[in-house]
C-alpha atoms as a PDB file:
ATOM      1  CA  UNK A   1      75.116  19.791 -28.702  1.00  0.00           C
ATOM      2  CA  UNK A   2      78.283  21.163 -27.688  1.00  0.00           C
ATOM      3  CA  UNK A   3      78.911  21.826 -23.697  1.00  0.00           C
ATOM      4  CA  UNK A   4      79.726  25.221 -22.501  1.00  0.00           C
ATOM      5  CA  UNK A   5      81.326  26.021 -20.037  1.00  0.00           C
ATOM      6  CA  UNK A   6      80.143  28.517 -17.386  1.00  0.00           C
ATOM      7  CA  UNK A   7      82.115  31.078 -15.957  1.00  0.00           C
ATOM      8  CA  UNK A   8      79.582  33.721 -14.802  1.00  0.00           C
ATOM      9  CA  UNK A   9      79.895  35.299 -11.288  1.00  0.00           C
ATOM     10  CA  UNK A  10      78.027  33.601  -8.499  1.00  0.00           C
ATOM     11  CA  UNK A  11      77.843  35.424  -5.813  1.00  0.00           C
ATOM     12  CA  UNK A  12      77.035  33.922  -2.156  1.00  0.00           C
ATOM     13  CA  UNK A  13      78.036  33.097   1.451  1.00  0.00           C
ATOM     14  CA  UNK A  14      80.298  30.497   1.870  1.00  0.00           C
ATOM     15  CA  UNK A  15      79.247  27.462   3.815  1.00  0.00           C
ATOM     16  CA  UNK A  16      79.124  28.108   7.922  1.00  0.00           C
ATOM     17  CA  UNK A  17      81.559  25.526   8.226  1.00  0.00           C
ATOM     18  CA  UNK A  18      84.593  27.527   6.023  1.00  0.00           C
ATOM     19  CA  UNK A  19      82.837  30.700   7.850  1.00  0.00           C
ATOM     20  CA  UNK A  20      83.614  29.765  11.103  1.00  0.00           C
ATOM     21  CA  UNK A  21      86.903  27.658  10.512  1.00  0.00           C
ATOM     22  CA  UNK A  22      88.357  30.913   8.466  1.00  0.00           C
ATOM     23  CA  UNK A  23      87.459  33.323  11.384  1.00  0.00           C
ATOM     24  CA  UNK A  24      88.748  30.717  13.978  1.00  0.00           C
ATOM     25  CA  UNK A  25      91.883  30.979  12.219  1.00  0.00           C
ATOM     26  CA  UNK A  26      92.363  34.311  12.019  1.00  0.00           C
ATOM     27  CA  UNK A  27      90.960  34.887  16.020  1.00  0.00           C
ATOM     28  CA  UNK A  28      94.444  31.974  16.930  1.00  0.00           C
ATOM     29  CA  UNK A  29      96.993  33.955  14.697  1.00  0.00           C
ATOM     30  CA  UNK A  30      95.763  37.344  16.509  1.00  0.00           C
ATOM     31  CA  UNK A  31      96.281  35.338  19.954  1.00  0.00           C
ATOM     32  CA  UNK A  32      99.613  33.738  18.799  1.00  0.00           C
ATOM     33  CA  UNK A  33     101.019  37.385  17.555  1.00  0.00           C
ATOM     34  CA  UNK A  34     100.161  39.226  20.747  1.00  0.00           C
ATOM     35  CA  UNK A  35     102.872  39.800  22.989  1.00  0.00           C
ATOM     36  CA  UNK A  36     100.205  39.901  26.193  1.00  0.00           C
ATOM     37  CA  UNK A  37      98.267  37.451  25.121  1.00  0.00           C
ATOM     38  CA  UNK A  38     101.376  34.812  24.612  1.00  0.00           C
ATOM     39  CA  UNK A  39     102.799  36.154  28.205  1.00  0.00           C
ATOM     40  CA  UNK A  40      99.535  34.832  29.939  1.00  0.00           C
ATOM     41  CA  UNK A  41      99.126  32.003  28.059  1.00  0.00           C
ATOM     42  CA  UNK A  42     102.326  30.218  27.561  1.00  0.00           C
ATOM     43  CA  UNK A  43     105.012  31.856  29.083  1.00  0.00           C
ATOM     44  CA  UNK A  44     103.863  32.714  33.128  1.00  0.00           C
ATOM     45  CA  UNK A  45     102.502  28.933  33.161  1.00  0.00           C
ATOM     46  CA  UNK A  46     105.855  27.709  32.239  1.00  0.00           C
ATOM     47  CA  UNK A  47     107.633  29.558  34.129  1.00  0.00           C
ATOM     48  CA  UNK A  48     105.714  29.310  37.559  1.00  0.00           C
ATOM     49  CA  UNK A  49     106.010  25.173  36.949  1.00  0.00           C
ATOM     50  CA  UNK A  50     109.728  25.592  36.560  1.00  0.00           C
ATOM     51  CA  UNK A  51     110.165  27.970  38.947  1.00  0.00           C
ATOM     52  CA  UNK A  52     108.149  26.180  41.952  1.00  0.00           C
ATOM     53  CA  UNK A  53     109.067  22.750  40.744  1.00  0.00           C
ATOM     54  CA  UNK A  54     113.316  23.610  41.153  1.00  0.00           C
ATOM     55  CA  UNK A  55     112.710  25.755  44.566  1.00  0.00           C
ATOM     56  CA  UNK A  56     112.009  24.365  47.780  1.00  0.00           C
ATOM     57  CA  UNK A  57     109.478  26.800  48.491  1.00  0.00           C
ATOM     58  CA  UNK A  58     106.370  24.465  48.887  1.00  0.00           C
ATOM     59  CA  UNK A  59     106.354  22.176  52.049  1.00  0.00           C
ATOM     60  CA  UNK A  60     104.006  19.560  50.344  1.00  0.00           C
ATOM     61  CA  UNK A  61     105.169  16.241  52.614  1.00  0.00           C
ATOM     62  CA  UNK A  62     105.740  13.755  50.784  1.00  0.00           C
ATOM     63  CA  UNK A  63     103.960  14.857  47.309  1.00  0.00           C
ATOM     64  CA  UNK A  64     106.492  15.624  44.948  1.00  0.00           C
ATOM     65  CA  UNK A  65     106.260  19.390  43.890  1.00  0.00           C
ATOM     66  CA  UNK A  66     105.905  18.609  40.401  1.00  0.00           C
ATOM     67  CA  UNK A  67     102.711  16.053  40.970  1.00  0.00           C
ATOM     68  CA  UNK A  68     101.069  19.037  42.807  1.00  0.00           C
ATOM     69  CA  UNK A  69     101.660  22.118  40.347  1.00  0.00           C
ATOM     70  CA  UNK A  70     101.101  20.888  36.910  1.00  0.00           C
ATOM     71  CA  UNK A  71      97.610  19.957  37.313  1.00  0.00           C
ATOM     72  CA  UNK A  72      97.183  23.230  39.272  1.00  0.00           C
ATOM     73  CA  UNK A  73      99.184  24.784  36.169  1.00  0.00           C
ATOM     74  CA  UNK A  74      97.098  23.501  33.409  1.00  0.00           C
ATOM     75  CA  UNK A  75      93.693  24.706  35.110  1.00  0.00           C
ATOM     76  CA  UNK A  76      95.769  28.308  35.177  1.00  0.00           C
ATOM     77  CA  UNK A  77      96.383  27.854  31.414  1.00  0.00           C
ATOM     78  CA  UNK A  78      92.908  27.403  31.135  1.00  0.00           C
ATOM     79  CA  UNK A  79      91.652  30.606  32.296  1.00  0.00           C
ATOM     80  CA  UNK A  80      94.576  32.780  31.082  1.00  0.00           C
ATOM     81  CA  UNK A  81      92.859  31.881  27.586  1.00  0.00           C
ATOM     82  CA  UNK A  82      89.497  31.213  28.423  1.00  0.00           C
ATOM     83  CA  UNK A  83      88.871  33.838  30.643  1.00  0.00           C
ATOM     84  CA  UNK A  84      91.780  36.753  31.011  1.00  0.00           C
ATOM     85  CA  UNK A  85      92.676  36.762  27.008  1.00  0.00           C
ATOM     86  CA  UNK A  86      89.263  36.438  25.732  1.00  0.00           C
ATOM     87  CA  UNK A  87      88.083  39.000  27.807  1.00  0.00           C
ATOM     88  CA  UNK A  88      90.488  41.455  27.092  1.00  0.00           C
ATOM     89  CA  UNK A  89      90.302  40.738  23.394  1.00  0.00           C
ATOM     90  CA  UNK A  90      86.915  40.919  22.895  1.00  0.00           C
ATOM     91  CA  UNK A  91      86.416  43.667  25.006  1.00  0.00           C
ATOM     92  CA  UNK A  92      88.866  45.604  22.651  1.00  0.00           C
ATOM     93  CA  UNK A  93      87.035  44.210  19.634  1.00  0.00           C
ATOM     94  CA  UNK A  94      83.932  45.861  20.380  1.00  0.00           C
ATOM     95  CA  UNK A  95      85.732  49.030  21.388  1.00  0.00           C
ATOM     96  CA  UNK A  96      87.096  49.615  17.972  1.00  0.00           C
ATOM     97  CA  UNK A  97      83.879  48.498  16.533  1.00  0.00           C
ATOM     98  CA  UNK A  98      85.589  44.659  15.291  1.00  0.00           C
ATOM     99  CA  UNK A  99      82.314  43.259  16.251  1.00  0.00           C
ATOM    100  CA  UNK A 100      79.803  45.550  14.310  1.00  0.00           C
ATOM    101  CA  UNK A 101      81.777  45.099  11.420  1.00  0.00           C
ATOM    102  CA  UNK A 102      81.547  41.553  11.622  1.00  0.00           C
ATOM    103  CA  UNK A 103      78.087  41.678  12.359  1.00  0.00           C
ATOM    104  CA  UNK A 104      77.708  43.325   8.706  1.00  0.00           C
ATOM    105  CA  UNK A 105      79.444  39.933   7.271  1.00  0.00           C
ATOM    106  CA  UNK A 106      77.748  36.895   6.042  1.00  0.00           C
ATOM    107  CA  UNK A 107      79.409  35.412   9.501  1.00  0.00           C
ATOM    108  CA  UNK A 108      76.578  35.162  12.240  1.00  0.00           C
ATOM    109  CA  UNK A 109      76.863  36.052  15.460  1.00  0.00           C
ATOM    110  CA  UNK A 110      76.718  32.423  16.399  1.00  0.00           C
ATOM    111  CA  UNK A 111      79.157  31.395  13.868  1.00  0.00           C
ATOM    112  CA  UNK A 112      81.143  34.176  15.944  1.00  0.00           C
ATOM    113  CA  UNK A 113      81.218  32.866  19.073  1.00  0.00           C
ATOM    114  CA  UNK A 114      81.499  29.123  17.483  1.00  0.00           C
ATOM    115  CA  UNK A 115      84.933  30.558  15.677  1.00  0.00           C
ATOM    116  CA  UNK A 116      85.478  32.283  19.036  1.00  0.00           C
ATOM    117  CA  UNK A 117      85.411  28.447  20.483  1.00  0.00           C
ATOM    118  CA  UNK A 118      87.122  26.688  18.286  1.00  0.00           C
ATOM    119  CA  UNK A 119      89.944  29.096  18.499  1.00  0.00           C
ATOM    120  CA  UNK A 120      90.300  29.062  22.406  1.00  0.00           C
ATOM    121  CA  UNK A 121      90.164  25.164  21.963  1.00  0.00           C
ATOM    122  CA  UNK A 122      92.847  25.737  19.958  1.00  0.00           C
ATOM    123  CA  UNK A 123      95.490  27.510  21.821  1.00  0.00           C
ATOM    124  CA  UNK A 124      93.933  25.145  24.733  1.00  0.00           C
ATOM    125  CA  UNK A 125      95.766  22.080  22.921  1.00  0.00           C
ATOM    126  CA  UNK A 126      99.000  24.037  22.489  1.00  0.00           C
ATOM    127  CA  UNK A 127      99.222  25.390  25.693  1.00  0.00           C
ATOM    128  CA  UNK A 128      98.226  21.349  27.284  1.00  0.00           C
ATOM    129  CA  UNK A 129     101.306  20.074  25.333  1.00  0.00           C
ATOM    130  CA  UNK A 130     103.810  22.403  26.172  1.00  0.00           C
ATOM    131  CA  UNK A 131     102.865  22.300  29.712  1.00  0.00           C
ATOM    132  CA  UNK A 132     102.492  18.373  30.188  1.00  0.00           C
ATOM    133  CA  UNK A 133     105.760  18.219  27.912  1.00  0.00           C
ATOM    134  CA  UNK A 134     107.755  20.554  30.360  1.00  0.00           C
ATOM    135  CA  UNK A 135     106.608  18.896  33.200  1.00  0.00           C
ATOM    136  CA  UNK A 136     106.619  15.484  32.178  1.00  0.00           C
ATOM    137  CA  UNK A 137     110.977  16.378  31.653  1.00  0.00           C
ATOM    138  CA  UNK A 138     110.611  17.410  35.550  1.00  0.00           C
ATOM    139  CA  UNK A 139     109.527  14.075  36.208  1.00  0.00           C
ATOM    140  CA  UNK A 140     105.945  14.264  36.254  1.00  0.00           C
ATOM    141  CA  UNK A 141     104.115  11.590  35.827  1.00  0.00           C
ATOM    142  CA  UNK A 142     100.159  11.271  36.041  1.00  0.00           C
ATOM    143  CA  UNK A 143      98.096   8.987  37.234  1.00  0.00           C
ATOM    144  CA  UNK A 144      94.656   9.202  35.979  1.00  0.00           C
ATOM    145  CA  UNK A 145      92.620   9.199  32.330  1.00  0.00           C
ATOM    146  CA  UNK A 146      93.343  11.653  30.194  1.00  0.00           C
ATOM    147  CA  UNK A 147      90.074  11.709  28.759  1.00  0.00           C
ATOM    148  CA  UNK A 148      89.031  12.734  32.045  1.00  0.00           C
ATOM    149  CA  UNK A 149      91.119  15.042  32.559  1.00  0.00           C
ATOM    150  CA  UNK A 150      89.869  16.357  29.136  1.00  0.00           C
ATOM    151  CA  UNK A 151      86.031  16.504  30.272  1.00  0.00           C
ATOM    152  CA  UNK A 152      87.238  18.984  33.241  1.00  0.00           C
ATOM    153  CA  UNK A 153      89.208  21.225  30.897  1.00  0.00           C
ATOM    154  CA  UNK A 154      85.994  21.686  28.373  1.00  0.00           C
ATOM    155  CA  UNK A 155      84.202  22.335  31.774  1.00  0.00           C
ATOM    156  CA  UNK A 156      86.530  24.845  32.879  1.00  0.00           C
ATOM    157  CA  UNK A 157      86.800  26.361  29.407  1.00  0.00           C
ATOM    158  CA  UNK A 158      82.849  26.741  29.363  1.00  0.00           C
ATOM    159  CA  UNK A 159      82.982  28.306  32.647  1.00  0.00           C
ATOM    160  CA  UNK A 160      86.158  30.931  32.330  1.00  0.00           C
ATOM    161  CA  UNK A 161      84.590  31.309  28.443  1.00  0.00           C
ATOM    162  CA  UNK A 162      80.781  32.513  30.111  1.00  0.00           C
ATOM    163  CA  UNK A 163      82.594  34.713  32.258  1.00  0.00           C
ATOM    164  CA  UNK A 164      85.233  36.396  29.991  1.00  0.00           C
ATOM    165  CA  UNK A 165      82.033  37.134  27.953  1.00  0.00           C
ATOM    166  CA  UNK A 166      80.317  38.463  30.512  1.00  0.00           C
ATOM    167  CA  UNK A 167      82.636  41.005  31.824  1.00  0.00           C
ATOM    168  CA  UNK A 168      83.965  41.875  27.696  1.00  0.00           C
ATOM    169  CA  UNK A 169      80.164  42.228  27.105  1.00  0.00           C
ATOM    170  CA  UNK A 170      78.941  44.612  29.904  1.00  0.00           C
ATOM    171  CA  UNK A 171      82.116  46.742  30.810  1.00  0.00           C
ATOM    172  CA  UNK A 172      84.417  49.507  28.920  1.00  0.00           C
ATOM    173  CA  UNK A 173      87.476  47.468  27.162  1.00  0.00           C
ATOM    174  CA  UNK A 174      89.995  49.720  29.539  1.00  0.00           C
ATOM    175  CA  UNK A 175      87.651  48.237  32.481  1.00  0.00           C
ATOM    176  CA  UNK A 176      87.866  44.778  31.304  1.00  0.00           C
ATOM    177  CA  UNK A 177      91.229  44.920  30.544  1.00  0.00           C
ATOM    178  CA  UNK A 178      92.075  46.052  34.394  1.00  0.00           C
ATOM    179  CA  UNK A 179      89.764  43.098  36.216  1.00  0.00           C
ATOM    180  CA  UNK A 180      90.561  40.537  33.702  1.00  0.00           C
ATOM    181  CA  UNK A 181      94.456  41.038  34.937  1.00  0.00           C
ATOM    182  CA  UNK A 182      92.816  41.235  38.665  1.00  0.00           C
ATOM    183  CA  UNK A 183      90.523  38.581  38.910  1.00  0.00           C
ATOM    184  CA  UNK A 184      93.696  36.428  36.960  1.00  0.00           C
ATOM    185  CA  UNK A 185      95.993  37.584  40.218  1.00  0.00           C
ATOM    186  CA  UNK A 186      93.834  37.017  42.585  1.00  0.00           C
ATOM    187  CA  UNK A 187      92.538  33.498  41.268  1.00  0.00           C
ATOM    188  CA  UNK A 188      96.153  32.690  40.840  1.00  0.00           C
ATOM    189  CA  UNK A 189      96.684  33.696  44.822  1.00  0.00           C
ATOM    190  CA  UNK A 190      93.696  32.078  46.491  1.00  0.00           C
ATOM    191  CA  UNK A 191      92.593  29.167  43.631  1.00  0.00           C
ATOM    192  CA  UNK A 192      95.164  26.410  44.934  1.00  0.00           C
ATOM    193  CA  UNK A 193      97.311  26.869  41.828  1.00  0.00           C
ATOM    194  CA  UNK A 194     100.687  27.271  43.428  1.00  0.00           C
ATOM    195  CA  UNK A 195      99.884  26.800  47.065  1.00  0.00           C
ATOM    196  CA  UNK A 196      97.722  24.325  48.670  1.00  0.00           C
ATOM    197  CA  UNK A 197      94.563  25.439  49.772  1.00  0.00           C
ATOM    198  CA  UNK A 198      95.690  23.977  53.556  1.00  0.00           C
ATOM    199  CA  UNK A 199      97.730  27.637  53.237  1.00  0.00           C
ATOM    200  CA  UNK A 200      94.766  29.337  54.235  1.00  0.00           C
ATOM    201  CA  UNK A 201      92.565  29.917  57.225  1.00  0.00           C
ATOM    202  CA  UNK A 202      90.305  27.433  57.664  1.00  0.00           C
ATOM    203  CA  UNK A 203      87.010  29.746  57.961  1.00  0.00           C
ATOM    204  CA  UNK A 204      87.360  30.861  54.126  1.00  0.00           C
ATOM    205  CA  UNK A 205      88.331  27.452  52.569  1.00  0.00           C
ATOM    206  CA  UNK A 206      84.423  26.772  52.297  1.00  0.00           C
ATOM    207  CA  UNK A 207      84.421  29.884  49.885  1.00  0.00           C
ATOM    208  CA  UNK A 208      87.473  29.273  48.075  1.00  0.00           C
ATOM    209  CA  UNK A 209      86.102  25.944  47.177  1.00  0.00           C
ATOM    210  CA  UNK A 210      83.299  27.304  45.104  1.00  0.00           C
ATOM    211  CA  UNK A 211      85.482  28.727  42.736  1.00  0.00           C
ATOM    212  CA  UNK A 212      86.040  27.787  39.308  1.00  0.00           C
ATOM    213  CA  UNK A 213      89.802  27.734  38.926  1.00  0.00           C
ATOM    214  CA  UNK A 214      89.839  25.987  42.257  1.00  0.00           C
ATOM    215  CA  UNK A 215      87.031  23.279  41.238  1.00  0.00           C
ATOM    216  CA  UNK A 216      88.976  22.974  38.002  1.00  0.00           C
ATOM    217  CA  UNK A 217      92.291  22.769  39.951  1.00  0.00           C
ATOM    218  CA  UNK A 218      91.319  20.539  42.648  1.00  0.00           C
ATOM    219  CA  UNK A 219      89.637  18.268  39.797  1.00  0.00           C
ATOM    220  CA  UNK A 220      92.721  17.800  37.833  1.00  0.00           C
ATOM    221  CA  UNK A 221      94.838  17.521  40.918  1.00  0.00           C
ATOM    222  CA  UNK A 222      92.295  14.362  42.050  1.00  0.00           C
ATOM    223  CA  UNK A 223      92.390  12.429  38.527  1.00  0.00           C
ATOM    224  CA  UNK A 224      96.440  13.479  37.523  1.00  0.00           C
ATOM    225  CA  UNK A 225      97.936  13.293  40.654  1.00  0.00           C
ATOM    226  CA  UNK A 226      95.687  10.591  42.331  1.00  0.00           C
ATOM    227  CA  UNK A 227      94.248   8.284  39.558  1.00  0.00           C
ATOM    228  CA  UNK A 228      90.953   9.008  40.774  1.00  0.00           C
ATOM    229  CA  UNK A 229      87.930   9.102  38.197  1.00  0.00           C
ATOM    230  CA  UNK A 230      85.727  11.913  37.316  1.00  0.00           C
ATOM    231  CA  UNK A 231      85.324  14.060  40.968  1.00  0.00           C
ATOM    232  CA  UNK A 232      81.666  15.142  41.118  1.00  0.00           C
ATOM    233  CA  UNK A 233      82.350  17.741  43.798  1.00  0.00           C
ATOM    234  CA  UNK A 234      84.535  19.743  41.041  1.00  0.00           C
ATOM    235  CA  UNK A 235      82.713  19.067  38.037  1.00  0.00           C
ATOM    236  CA  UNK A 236      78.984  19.964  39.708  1.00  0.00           C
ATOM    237  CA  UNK A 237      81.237  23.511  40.819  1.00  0.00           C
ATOM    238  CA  UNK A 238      82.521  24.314  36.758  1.00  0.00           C
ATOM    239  CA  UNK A 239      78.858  22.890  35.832  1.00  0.00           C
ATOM    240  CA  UNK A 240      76.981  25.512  37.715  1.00  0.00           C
ATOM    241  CA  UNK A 241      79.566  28.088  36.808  1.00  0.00           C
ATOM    242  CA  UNK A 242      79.362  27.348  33.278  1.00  0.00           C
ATOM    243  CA  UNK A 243      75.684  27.387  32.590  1.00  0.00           C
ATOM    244  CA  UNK A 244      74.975  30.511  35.145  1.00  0.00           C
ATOM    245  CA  UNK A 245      77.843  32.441  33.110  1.00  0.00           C
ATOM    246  CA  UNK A 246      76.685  31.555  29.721  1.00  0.00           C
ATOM    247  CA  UNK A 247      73.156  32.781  30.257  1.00  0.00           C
ATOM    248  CA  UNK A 248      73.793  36.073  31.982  1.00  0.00           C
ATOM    249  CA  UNK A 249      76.443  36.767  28.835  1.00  0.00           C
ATOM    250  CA  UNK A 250      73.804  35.692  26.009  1.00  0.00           C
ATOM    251  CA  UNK A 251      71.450  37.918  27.711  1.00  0.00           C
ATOM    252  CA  UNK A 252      73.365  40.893  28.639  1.00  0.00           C
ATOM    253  CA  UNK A 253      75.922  41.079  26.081  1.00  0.00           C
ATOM    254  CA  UNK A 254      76.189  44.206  24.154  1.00  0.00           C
ATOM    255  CA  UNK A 255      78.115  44.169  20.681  1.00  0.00           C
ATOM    256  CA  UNK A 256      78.464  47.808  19.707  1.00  0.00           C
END
């Protein structure tokens, strides 16, 4: 018998994992080509590690300027995409009705928010190179595991990540967009980014603690800066934050 071949249609969903990587690609080329998006991601972090490393503006002792702000600088790269640009995107997205279109897709909604991961991971890595690359040419040069240092970040990124959700999934996208920017400003102020957390009055350092950028900051700062290994305090903070963010957004979370 002679073989034939077949070239009838067959229709069908393409496996999750092309689904998810093909959506993941298309959510880092949206971040990448956004002029806001690339200001808070890559640009302000740079900058304010230049800027504060060359300027004499931090009276740190006898830490070098440049050991004390890039950890402080990568947690802040962290939640610009994590937090501020996810929230602000996604927000949008279900203003103009992005996410009720892809609801209608083959793409499920968790294959959404996996592509949604994968491409904040993403622009995670870029932003982590640039950043370590510009400081390490400023002389920085840290102490601790990397891998570490890499457990905190996916911490911090689950925590900023459950919130950004939580505020693009429950308020107006012109709403989001004005606390995202907010809560980034003020996190950048009181989080012990740029200035130590000695700065402030003693009575609200308790409070400032608790917060993720400064658990994520302060974490860093401990394994980078003083080769210490994974700091409980910190992690048991972004833990907490993480897993109380993430529920409240799975369960509140509107998509139309």
């Amino acid at each position: 018998m002679t073989p034939t071949l077949d070239v009838s249609p067959a229709p069908g969903a393409a496996p999750m994992a092309r689904m998810v990587a093909a959506q993941a690609a298309a959510e880092v080329r949206a971040t990448l080509r956004n002029g806001e998006q690339l200001l808070l991601t890559l640009i302000i972090p740079v900058l304010l590690l230049a800027g504060f490393s060359a300027a004499p503006l931090l009276d740190l002792g006898e830490v070098r300027r440049v050991d004390f702000l890039a950890p402080g600088v990568l947690a802040l790269a962290v939640m610009s995409t994590a937090f501020t640009g996810q929230a602000i995107a996604t927000g949008f997205e279900r203003r103009y009705g992005v996410l009720k279109r892809l609801g209608a897709t083959p793409l499920s909604r968790t294959g959404l928010m996996l592509a949604k991961t994968a491409a904040v991971i993403a622009v995670e890595v870029v932003q982590v190179a640039v950043i370590a690359g510009v400081a390490l040419a400023l002389g920085w040069r840290p102490q601790g595991s990397p891998l570490t240092a890499a457990l905190l970040i996916v911490l911090g990124t689950a925590a900023f990540s459950g919130l950004g959700l939580l505020m693009a999934g429950t308020l107006r996208a012109e709403a989001t967009l004005a606390a995202a920017n907010l809560v980034y400003l003020v996190l950048l102020g009181c989080g012990g980014v740029v200035f130590p957390l000695t700065a402030f009055p003693e009575a609200v350092r308790p409070a400032l603690e608790l917060l993720p950028i400064t658990a994520l900051t302060g974490g860093l700062r401990e394994v980078l800066a003083e080769g210490a290994a994974l700091p409980l305090g910190p992690a048991a903070v972004l833990v907490v934050w993480a897993a109380a963010a993430l529920a409240l957004a799975a369960r509140t979370f509107r998509w139309e």
